[in-house]
Every structure is written in structure tokens, then in C-alpha cells.
PDB file of N, CA and C in Angstrom:
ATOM      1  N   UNK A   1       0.849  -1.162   0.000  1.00  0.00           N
ATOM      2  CA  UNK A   1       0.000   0.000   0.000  1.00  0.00           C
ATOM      3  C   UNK A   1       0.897   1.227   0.000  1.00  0.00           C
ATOM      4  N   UNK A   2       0.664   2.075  -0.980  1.00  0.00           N
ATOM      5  CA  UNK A   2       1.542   3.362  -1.054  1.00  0.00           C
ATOM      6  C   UNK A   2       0.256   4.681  -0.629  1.00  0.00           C
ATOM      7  N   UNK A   3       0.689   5.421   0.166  1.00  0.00           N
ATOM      8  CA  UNK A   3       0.012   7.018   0.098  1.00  0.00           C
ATOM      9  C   UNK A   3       0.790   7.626   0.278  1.00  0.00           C
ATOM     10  N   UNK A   4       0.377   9.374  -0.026  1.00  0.00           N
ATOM     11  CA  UNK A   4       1.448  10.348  -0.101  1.00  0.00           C
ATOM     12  C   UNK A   4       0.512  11.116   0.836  1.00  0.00           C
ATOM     13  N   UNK A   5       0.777  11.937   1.588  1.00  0.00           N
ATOM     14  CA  UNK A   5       0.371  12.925   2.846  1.00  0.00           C
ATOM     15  C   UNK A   5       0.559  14.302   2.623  1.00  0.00           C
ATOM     16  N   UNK A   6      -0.130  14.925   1.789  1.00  0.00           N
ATOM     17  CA  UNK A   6       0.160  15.946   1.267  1.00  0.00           C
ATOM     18  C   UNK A   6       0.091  17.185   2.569  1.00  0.00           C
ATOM     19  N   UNK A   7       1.443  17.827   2.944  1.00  0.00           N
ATOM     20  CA  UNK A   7       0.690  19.246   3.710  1.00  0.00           C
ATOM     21  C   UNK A   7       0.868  20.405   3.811  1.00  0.00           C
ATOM     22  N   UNK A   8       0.272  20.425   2.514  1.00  0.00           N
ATOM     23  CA  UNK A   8       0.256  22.020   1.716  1.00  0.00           C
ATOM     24  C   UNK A   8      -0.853  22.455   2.797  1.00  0.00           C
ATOM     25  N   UNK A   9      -0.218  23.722   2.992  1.00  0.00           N
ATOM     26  CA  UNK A   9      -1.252  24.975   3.303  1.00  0.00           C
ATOM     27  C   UNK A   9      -1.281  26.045   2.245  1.00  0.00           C
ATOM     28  N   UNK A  10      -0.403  25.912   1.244  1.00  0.00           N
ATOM     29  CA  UNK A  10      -1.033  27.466   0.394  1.00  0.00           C
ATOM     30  C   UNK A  10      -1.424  26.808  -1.412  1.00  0.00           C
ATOM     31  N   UNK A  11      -1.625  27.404  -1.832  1.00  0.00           N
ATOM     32  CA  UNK A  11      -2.241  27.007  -3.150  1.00  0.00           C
ATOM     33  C   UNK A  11      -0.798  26.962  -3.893  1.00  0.00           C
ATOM     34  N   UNK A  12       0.330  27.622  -3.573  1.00  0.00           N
ATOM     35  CA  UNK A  12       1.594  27.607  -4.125  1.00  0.00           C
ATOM     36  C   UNK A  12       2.231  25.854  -3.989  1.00  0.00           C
ATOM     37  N   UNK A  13       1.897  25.860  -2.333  1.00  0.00           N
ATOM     38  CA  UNK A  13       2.685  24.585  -2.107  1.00  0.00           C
ATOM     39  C   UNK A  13       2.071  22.890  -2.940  1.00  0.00           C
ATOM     40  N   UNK A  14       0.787  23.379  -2.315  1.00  0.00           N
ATOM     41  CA  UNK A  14      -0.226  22.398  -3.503  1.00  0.00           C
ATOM     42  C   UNK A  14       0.269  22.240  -4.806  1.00  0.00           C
ATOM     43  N   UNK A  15       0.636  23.765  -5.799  1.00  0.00           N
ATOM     44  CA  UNK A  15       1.075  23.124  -6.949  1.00  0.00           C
ATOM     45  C   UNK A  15       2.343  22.945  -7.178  1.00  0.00           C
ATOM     46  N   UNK A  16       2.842  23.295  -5.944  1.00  0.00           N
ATOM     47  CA  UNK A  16       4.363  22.265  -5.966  1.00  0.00           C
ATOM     48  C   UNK A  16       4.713  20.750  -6.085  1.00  0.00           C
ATOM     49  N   UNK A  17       3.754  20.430  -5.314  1.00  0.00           N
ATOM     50  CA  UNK A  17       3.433  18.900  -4.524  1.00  0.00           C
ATOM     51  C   UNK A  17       2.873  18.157  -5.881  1.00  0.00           C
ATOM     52  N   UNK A  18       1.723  18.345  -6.804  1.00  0.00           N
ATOM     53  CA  UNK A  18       1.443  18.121  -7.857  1.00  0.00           C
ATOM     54  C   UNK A  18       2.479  18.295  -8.977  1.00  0.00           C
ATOM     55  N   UNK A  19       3.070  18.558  -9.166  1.00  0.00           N
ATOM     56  CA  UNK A  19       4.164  19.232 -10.079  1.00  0.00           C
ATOM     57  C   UNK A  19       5.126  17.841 -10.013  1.00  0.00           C
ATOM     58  N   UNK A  20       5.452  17.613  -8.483  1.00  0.00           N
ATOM     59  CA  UNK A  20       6.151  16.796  -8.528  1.00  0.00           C
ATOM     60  C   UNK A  20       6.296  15.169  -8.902  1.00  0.00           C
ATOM     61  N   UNK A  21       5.055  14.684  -9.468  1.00  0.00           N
ATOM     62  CA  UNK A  21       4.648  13.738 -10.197  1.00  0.00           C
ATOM     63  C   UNK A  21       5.609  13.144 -11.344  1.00  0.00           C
ATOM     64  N   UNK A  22       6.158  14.418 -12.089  1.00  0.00           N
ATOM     65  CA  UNK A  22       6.843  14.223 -12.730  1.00  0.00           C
ATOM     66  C   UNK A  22       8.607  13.902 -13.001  1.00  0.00           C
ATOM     67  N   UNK A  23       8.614  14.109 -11.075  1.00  0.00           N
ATOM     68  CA  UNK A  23       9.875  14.002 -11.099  1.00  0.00           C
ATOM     69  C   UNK A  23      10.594  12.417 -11.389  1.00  0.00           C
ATOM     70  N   UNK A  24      11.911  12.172 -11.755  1.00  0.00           N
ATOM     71  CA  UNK A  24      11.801  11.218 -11.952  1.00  0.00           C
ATOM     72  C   UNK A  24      13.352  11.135 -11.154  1.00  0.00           C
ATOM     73  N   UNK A  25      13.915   9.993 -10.369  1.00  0.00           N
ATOM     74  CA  UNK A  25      14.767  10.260 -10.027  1.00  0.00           C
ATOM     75  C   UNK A  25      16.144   9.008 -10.553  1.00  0.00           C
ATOM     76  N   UNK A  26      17.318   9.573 -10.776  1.00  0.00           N
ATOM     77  CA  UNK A  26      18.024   8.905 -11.394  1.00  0.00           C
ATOM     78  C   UNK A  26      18.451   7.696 -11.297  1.00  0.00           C
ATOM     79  N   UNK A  27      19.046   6.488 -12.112  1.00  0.00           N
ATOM     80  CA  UNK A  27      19.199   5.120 -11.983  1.00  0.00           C
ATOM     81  C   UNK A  27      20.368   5.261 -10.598  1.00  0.00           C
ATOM     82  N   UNK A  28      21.086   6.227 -10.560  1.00  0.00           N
ATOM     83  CA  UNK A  28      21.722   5.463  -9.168  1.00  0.00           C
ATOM     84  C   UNK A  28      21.282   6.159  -7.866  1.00  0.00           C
ATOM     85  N   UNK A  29      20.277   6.914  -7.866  1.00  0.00           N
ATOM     86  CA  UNK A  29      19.637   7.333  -6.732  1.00  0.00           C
ATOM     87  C   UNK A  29      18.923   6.290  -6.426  1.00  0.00           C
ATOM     88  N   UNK A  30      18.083   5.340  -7.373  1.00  0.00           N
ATOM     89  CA  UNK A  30      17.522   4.436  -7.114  1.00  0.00           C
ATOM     90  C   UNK A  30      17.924   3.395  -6.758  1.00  0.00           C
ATOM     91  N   UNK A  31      18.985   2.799  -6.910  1.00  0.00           N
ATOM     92  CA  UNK A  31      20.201   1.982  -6.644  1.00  0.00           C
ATOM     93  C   UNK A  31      20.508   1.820  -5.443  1.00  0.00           C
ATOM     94  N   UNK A  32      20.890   3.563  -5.264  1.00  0.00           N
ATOM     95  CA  UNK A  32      21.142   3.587  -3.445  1.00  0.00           C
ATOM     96  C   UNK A  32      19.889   3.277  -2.582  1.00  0.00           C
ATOM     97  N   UNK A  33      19.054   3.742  -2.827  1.00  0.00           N
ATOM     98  CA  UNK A  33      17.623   3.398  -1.944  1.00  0.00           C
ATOM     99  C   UNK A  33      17.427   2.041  -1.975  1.00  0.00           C
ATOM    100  N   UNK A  34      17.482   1.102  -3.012  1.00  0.00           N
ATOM    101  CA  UNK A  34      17.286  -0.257  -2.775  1.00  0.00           C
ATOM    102  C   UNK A  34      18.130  -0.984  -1.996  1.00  0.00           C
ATOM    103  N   UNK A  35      19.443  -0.348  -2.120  1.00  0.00           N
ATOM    104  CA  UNK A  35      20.829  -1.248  -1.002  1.00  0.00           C
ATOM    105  C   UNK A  35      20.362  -1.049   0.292  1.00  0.00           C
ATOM    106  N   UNK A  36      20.069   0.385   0.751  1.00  0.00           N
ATOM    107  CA  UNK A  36      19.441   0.428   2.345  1.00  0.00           C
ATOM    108  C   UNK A  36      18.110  -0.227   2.299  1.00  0.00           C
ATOM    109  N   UNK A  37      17.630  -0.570   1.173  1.00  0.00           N
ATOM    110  CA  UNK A  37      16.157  -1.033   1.694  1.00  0.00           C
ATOM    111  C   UNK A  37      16.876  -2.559   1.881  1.00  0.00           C
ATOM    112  N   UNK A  38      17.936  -3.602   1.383  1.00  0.00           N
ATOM    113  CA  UNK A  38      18.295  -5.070   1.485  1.00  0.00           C
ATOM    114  C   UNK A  38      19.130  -4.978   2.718  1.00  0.00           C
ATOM    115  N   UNK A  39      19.750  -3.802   3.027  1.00  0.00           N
ATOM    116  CA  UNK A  39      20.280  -3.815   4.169  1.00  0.00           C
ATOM    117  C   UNK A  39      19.306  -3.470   5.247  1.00  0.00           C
ATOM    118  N   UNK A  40      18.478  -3.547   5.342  1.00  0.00           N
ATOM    119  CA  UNK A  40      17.051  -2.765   6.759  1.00  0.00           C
ATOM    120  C   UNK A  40      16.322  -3.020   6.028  1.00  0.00           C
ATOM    121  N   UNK A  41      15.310  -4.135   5.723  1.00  0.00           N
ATOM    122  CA  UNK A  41      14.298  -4.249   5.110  1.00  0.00           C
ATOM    123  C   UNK A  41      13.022  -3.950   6.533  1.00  0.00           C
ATOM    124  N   UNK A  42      13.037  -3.911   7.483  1.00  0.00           N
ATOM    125  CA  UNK A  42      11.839  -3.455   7.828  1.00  0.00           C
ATOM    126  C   UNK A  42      12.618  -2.428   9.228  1.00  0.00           C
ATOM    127  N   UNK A  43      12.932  -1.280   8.978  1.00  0.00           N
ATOM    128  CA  UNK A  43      13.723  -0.223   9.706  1.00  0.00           C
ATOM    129  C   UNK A  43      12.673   0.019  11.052  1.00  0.00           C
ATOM    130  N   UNK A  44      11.857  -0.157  11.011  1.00  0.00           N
ATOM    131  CA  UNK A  44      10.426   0.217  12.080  1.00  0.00           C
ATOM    132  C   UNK A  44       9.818  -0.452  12.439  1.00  0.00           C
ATOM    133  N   UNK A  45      10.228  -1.872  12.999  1.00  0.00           N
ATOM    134  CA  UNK A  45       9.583  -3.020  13.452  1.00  0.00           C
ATOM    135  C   UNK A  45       8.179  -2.692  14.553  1.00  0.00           C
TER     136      UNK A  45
END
């Protein structure tokens, strides 16, 4: 289950938050996030 928690208070930040849909983030940013996710797969027991 994925949600996002949006908490915009101004109509600026809102279309920040929307905007960001499109971001896409690079093959080794993603890389790194998966090594800490095999190293700590459940960080918040």
C-alpha cells in the first residue's frame, strides 16, 4: 500500500506537490535506496 500525505497549506505549495509527479529520479539514486532497503528491510519493526 503506497500514500502520499500531502501538507500544503497554500495554493503555491499544492502546486508544488502536484508538479512533482513528474519528477523522476536517477538510476543510481535508485540503486542507493534499494541497497538500504536489502540492508534494513523493515527499519520500524
Amino acid at each position: 500500500v503506497t500514500s502520499v500525505l500531502i501538507g500544503a497549506t497554500t495554493m503555491a505549495q499544492l502546486e508544488r506537490n502536484i508538479a512533482s509527479i513528474d519528477l523522476r529520479l536517477p538510476a543510481a539514486v535508485l540503486d542507493g535506496i534499494e541497497a538500504i532497503h536489502r540492508r534494513h528491510p523493515n527499519p520500524a519493526p
